[in-house]
PDB file of N, CA and C in Angstrom:
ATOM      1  N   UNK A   1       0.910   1.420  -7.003  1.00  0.00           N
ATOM      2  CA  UNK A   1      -0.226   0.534  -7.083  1.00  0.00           C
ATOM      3  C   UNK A   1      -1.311   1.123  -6.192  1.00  0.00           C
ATOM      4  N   UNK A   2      -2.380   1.165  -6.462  1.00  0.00           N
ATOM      5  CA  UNK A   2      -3.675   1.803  -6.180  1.00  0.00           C
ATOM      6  C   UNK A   2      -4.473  -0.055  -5.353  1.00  0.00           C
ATOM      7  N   UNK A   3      -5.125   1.077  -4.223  1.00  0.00           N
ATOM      8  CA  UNK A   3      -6.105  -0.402  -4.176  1.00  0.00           C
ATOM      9  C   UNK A   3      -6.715   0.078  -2.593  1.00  0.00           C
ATOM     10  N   UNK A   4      -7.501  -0.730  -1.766  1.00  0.00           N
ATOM     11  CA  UNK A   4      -8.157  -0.538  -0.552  1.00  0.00           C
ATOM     12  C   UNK A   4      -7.536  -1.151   0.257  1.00  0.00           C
ATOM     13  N   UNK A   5      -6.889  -0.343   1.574  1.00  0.00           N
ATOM     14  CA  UNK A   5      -6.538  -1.241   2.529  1.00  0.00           C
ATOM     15  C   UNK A   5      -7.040  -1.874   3.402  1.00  0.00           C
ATOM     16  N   UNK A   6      -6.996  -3.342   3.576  1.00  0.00           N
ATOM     17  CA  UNK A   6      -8.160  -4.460   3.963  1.00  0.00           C
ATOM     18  C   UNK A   6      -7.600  -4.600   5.404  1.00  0.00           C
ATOM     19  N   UNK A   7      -6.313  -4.949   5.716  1.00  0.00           N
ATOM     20  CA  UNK A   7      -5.526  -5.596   6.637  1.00  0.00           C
ATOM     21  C   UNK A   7      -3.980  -4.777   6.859  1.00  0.00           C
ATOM     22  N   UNK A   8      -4.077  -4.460   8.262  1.00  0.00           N
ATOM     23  CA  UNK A   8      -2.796  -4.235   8.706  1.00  0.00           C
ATOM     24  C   UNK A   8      -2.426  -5.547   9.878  1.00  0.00           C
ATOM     25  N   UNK A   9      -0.961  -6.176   9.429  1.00  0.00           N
ATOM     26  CA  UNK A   9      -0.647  -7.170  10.056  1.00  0.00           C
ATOM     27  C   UNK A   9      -0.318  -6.702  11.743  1.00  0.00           C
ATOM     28  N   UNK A  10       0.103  -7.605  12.697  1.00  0.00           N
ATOM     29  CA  UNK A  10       1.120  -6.972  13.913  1.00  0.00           C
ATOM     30  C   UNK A  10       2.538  -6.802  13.483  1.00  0.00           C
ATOM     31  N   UNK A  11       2.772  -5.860  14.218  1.00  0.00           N
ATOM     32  CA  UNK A  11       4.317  -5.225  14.546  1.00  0.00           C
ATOM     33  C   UNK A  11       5.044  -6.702  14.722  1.00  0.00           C
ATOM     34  N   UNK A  12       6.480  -6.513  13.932  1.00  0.00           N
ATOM     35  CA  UNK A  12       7.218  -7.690  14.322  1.00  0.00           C
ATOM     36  C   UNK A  12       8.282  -6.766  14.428  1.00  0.00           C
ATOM     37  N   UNK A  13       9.056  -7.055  15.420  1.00  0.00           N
ATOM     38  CA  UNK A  13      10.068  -6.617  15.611  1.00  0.00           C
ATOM     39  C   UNK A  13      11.223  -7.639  16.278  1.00  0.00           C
ATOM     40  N   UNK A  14      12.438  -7.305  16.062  1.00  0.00           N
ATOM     41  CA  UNK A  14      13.745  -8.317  16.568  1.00  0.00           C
ATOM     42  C   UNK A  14      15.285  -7.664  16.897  1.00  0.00           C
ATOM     43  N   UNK A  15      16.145  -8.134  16.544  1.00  0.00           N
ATOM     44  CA  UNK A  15      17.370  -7.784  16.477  1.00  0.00           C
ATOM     45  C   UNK A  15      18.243  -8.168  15.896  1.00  0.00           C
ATOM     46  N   UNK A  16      19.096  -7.780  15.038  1.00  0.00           N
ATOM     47  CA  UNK A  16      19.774  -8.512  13.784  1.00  0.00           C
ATOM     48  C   UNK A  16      20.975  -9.233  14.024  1.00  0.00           C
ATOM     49  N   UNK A  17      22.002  -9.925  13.686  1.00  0.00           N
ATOM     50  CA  UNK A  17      22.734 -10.580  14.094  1.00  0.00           C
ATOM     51  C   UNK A  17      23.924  -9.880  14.600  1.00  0.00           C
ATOM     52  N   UNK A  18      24.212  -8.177  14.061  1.00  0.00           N
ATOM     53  CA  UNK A  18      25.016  -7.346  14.271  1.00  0.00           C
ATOM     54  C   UNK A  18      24.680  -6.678  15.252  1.00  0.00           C
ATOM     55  N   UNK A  19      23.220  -7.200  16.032  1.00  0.00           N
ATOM     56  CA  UNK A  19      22.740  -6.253  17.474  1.00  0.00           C
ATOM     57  C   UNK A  19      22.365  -5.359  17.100  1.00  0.00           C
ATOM     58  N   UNK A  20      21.646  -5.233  15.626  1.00  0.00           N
ATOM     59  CA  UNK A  20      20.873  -3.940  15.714  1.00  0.00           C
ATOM     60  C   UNK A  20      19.187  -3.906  15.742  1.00  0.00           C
ATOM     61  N   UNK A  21      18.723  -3.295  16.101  1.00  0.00           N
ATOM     62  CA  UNK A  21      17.149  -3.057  16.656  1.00  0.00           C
ATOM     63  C   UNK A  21      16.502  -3.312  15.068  1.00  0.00           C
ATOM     64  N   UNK A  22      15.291  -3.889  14.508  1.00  0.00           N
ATOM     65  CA  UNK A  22      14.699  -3.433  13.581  1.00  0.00           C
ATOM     66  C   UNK A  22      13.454  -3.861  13.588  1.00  0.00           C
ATOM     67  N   UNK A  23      12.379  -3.419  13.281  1.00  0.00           N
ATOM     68  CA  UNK A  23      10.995  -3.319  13.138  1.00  0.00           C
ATOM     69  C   UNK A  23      10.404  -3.907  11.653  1.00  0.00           C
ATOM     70  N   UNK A  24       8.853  -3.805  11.601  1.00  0.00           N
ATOM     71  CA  UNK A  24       8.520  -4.268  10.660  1.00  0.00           C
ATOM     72  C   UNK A  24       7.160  -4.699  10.673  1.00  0.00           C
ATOM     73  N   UNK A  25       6.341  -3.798   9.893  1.00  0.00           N
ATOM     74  CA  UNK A  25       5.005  -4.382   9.388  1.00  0.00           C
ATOM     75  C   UNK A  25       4.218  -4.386   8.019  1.00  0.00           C
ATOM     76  N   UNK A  26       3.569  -5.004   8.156  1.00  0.00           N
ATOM     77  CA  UNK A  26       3.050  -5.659   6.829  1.00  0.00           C
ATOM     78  C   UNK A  26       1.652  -5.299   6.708  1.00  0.00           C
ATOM     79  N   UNK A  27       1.551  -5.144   5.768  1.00  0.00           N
ATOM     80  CA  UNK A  27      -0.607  -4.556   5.431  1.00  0.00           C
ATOM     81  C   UNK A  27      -0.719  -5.106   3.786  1.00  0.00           C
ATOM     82  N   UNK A  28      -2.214  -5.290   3.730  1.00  0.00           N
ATOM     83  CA  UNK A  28      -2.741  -5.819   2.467  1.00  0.00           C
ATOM     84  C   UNK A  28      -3.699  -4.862   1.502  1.00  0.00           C
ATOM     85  N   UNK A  29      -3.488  -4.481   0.673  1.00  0.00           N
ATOM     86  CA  UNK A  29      -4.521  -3.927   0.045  1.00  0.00           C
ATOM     87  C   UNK A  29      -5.074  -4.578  -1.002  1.00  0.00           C
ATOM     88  N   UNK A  30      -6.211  -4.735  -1.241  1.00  0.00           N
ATOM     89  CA  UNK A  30      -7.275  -5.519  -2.540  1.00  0.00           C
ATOM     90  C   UNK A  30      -7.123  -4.175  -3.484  1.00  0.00           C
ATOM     91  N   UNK A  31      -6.723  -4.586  -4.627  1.00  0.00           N
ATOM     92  CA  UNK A  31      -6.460  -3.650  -6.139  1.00  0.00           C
ATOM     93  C   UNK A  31      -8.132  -3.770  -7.039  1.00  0.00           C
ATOM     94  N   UNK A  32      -8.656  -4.825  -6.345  1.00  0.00           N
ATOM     95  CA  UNK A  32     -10.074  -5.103  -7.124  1.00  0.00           C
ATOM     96  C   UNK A  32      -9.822  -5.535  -8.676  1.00  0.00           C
ATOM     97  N   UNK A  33      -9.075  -6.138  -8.727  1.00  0.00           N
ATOM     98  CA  UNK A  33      -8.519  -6.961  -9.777  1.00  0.00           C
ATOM     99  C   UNK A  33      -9.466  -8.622  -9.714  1.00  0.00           C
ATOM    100  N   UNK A  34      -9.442  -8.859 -11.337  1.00  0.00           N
ATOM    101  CA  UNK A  34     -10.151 -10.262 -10.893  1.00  0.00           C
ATOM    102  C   UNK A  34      -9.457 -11.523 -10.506  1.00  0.00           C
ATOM    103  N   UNK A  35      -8.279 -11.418 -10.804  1.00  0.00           N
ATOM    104  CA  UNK A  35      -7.736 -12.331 -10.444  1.00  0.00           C
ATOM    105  C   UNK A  35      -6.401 -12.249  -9.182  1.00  0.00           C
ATOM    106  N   UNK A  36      -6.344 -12.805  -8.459  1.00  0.00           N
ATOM    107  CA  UNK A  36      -5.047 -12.602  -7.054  1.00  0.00           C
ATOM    108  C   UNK A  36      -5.096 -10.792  -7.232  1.00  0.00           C
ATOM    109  N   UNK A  37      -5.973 -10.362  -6.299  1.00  0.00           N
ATOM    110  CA  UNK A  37      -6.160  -8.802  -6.176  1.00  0.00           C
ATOM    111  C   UNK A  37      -5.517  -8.566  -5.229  1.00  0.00           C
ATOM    112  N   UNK A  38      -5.644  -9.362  -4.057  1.00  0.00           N
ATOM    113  CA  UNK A  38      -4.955  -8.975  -2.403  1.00  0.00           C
ATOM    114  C   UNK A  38      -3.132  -8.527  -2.746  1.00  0.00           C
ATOM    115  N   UNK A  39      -2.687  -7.728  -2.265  1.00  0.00           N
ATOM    116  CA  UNK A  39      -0.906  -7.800  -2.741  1.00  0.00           C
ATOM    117  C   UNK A  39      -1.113  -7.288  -1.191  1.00  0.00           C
ATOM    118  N   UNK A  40       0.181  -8.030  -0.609  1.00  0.00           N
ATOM    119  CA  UNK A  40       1.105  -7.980   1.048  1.00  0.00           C
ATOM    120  C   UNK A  40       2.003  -7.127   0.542  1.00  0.00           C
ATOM    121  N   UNK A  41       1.958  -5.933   1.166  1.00  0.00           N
ATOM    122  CA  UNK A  41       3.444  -5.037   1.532  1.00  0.00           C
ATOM    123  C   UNK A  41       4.096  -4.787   2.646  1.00  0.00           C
ATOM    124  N   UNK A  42       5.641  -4.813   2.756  1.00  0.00           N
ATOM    125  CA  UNK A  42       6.381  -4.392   3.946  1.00  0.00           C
ATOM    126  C   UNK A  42       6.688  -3.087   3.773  1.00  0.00           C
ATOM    127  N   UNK A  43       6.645  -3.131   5.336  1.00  0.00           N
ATOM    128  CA  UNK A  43       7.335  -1.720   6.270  1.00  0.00           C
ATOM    129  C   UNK A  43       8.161  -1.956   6.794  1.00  0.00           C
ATOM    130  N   UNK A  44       9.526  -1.425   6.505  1.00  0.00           N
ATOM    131  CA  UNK A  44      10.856  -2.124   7.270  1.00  0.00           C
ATOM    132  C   UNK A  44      11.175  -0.261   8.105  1.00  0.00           C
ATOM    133  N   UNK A  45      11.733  -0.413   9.427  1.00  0.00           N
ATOM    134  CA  UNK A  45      11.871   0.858   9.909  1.00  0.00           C
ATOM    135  C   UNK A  45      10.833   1.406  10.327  1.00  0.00           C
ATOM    136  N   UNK A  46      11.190   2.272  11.798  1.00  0.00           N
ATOM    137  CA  UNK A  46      10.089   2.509  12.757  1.00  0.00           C
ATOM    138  C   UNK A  46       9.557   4.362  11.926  1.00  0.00           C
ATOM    139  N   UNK A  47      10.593   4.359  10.897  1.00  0.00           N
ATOM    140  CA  UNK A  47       9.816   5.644  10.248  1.00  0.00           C
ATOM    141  C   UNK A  47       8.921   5.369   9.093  1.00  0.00           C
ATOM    142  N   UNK A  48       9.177   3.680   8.387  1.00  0.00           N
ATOM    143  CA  UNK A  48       8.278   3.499   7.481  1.00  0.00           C
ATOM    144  C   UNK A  48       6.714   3.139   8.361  1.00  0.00           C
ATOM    145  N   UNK A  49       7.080   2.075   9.285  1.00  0.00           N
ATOM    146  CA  UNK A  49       5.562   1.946  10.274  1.00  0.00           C
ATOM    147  C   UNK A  49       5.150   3.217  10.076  1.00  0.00           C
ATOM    148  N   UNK A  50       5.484   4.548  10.612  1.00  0.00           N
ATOM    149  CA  UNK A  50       4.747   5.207  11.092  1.00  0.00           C
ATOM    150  C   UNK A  50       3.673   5.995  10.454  1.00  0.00           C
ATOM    151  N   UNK A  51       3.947   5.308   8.686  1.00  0.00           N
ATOM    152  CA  UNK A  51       2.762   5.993   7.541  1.00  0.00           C
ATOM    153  C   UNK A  51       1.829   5.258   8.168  1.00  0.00           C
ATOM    154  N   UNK A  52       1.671   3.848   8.482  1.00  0.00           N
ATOM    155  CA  UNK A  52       0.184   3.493   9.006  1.00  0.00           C
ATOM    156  C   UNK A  52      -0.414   4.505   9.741  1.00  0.00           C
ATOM    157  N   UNK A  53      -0.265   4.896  10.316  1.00  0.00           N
ATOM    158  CA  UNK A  53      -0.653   6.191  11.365  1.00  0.00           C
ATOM    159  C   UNK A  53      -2.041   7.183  10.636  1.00  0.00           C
ATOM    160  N   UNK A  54      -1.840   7.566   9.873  1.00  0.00           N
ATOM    161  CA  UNK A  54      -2.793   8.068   8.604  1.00  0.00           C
ATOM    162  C   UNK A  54      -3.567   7.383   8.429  1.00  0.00           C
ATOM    163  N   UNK A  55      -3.891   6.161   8.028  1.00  0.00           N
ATOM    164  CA  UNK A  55      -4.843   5.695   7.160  1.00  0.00           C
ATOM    165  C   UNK A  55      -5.448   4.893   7.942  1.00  0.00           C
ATOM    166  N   UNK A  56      -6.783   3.903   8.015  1.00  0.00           N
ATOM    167  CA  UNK A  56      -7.832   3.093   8.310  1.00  0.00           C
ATOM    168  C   UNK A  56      -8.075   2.331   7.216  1.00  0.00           C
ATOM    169  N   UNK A  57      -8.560   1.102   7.803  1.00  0.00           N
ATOM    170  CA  UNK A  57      -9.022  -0.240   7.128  1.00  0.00           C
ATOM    171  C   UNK A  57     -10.163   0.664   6.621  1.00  0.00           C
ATOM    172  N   UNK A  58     -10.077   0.338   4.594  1.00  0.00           N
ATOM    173  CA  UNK A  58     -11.257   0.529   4.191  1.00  0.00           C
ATOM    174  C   UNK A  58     -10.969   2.185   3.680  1.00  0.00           C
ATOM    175  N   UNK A  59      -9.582   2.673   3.818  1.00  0.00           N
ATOM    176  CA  UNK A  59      -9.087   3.570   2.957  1.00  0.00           C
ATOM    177  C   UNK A  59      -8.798   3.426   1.293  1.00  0.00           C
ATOM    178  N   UNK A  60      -9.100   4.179   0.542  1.00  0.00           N
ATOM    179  CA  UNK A  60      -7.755   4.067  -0.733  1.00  0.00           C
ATOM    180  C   UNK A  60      -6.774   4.145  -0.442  1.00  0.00           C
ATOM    181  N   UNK A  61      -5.708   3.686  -0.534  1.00  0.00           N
ATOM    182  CA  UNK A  61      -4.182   4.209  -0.804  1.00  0.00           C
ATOM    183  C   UNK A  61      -3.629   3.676  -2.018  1.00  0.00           C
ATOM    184  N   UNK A  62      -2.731   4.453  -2.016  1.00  0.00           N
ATOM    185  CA  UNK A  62      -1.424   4.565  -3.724  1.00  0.00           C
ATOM    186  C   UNK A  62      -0.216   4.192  -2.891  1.00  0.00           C
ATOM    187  N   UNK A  63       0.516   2.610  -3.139  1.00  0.00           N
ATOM    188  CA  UNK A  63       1.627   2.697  -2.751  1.00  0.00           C
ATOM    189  C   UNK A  63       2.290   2.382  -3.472  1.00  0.00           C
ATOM    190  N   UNK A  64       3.936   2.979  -3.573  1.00  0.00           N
ATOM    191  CA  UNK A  64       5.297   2.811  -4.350  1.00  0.00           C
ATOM    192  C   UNK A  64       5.913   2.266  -3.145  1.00  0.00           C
ATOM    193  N   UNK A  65       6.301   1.233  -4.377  1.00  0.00           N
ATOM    194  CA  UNK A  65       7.361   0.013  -3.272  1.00  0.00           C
ATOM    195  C   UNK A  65       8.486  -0.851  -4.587  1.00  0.00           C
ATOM    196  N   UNK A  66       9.012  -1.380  -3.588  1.00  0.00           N
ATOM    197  CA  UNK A  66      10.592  -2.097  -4.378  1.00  0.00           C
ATOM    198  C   UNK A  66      10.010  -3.004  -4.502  1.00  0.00           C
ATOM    199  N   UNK A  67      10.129  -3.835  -5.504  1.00  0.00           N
ATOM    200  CA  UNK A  67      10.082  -5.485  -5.398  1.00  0.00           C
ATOM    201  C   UNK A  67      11.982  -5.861  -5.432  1.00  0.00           C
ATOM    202  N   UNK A  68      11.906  -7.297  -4.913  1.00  0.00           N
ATOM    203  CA  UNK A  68      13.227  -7.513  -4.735  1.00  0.00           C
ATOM    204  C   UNK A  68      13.040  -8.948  -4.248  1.00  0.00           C
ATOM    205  N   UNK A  69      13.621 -10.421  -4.897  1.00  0.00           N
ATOM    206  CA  UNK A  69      13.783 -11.755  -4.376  1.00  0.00           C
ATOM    207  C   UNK A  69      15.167 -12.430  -4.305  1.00  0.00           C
ATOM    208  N   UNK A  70      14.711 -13.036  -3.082  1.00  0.00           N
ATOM    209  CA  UNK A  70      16.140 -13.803  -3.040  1.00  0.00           C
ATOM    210  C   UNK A  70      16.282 -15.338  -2.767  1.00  0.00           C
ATOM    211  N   UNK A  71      17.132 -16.018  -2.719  1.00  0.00           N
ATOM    212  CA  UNK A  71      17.776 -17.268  -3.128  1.00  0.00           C
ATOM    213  C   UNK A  71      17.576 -17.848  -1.811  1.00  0.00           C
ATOM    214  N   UNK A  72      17.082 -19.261  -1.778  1.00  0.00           N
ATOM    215  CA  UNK A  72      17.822 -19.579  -0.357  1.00  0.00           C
ATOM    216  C   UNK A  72      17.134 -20.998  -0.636  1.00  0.00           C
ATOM    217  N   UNK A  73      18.214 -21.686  -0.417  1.00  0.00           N
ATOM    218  CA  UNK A  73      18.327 -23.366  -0.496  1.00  0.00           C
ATOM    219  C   UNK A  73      17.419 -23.665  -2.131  1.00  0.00           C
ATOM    220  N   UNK A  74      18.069 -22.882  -3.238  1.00  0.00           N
ATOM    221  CA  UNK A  74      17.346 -23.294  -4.252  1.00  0.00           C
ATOM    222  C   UNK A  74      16.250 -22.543  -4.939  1.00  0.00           C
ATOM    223  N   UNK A  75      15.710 -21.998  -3.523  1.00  0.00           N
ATOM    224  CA  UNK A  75      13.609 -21.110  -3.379  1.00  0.00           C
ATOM    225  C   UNK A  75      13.986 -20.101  -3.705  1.00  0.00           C
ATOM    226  N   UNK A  76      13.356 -19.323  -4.656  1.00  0.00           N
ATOM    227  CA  UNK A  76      13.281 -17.797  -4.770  1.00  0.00           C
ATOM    228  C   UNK A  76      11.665 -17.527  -4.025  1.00  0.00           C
ATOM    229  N   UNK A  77      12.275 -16.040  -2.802  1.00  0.00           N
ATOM    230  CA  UNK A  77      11.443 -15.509  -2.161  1.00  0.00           C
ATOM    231  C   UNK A  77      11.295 -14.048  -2.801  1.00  0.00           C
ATOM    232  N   UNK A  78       9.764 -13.397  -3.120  1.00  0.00           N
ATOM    233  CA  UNK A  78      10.018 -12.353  -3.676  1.00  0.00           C
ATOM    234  C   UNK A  78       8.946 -11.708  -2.600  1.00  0.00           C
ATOM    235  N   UNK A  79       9.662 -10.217  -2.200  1.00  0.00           N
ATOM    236  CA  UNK A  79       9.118  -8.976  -1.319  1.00  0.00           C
ATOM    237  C   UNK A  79       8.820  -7.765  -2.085  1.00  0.00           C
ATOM    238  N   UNK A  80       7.742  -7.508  -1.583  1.00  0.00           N
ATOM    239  CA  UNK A  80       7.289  -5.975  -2.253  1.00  0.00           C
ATOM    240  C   UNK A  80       7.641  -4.854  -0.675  1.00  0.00           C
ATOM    241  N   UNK A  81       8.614  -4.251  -1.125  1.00  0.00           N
ATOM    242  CA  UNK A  81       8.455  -3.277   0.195  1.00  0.00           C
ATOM    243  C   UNK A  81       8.127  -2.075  -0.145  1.00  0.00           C
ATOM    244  N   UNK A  82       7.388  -1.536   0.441  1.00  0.00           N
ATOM    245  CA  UNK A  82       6.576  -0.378   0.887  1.00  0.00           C
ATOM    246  C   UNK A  82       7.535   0.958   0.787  1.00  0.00           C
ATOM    247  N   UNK A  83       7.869   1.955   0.142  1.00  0.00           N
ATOM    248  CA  UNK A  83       8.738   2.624   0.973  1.00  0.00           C
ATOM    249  C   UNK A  83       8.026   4.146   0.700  1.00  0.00           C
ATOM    250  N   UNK A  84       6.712   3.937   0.094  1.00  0.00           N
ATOM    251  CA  UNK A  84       5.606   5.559   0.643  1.00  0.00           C
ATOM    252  C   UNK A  84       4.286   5.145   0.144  1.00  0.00           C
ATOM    253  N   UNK A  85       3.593   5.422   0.647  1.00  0.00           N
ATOM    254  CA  UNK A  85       1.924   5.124   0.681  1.00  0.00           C
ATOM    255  C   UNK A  85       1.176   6.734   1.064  1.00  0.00           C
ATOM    256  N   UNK A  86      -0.114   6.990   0.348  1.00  0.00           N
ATOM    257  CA  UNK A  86      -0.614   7.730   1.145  1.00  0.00           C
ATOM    258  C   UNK A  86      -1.867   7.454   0.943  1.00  0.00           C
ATOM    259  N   UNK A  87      -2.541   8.198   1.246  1.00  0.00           N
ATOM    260  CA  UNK A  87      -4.599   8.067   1.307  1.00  0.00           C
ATOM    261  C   UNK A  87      -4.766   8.341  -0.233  1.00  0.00           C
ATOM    262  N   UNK A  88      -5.438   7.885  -1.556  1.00  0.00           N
ATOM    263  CA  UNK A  88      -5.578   8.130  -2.295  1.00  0.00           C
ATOM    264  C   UNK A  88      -6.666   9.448  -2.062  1.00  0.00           C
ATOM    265  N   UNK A  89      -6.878  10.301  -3.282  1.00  0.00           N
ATOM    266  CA  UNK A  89      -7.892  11.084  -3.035  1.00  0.00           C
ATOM    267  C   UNK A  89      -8.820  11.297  -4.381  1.00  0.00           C
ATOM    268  N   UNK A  90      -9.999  10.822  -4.199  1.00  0.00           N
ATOM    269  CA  UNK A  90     -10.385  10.434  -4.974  1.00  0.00           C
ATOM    270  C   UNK A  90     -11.292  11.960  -6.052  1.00  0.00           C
ATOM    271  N   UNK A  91     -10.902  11.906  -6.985  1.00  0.00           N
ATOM    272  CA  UNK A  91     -11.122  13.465  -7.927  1.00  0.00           C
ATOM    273  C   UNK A  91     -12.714  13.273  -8.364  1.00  0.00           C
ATOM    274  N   UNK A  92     -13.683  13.815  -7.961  1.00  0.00           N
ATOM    275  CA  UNK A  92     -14.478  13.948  -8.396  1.00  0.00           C
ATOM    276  C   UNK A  92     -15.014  15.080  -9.147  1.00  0.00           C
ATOM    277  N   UNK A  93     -15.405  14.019 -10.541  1.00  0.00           N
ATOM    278  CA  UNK A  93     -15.845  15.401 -11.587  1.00  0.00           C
ATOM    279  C   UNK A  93     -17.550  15.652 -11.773  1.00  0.00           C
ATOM    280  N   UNK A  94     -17.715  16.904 -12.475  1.00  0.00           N
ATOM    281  CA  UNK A  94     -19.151  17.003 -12.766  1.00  0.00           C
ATOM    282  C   UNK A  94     -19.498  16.047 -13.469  1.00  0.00           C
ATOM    283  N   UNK A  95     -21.041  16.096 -13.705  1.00  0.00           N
ATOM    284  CA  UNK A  95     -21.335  15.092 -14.366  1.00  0.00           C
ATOM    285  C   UNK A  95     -21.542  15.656 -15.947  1.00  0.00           C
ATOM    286  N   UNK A  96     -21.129  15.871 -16.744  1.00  0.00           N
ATOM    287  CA  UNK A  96     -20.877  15.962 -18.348  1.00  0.00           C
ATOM    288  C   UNK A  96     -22.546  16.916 -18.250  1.00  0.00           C
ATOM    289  N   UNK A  97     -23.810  16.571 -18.021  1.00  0.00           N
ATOM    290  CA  UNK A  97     -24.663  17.582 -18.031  1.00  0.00           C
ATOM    291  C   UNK A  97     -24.872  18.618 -17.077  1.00  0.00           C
ATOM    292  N   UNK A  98     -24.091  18.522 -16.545  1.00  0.00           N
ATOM    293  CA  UNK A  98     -23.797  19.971 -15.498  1.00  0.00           C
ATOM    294  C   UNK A  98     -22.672  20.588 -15.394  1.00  0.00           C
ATOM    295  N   UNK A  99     -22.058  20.036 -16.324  1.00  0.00           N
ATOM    296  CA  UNK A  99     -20.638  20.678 -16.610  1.00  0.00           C
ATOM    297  C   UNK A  99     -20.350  21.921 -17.308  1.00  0.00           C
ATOM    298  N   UNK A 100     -21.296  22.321 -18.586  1.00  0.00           N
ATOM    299  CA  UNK A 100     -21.975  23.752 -18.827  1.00  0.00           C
ATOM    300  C   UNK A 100     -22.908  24.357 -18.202  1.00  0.00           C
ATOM    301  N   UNK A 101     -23.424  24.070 -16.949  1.00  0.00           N
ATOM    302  CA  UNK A 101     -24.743  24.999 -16.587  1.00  0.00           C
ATOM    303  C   UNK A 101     -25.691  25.027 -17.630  1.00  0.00           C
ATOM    304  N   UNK A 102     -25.901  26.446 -17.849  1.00  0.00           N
ATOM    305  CA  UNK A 102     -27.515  26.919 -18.198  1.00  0.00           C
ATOM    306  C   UNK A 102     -27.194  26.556 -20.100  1.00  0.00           C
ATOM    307  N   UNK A 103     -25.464  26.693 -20.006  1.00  0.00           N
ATOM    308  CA  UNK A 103     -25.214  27.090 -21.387  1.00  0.00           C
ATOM    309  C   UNK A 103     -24.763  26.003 -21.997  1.00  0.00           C
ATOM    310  N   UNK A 104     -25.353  24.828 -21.947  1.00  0.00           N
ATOM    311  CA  UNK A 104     -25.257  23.471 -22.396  1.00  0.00           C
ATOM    312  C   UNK A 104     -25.411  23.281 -24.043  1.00  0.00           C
ATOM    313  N   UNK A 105     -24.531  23.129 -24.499  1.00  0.00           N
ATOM    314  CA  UNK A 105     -24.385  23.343 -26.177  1.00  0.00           C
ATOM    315  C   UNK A 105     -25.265  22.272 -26.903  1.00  0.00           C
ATOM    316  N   UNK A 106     -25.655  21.253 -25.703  1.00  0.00           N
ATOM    317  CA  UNK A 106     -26.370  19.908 -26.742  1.00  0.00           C
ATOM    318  C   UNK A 106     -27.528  20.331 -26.038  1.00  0.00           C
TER     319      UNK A 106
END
C-alpha cells in the first residue's frame, strides 16, 4: 500500500506474560483515497521500529504488511502489521513533447 506518512505514534513497549521484552510502534499513512484514506500500521520488534529511522512526516512510503483479526469476548479485532516499508521513489518521466527532442514526429 502506497500513501504519505502523516503520523508516527510513541514507542510502547512492555513485557509478555512469559517475561519476554517486546516493543512496538504504530504510524499512519493517508493513501489519498476519498473515502477512510488514513490506514494505522504496526511495528512489532525493536528491528521492525528501526525502519522509522529513514523516513519523515510528509514522506511517500510503500508498505507490505499482514492483516490478521482476532476474537475476544465475541469482538473481532483486525491489525495490519507492518513487516517492510520504504521511502517510495517517485519516477519521473519526460514530458511526451520532449521526449523526442529536435526529432518530434508530430
Amino acid at each position: 500500500m502506497k500513501g504519505k506518512l502523516t503520523k508516527v505514534l510513541d514507542l510502547q513497549s512492555g513485557t509478555s506474560k512469559a517475561g519476554k521484552e517486546w516493543v512496538k510502534q504504530s504510524f499512519v499513512i493517508d493513501t489519498g483515497g476519498q473515502y477512510n484514506s488514513e490506514v494505522s500500521f504496526n511495528l512489532f520488534g525493536q528491528d521492525k521500529v528501526q525502519l522509522l529511522k529513514d523516513v519523515t512526516i510528509g514522506d511517500e512510503v510503500t508498505v507490505l504488511f499482514n492483516l490478521s483479526s482476532r476474537e475476544y469476548k465475541g469482538n473481532y479485532y483486525t491489525s495490519a502489521d507492518a513487516w517492510k516499508f520504504k521511502q517510495s521513489k517517485e519516477e519521473k518521466l519526460e514530458s511526451f513533447d520532449n521526449a523526442f527532442g529536435e526529432n518530434n514526429p508530430f
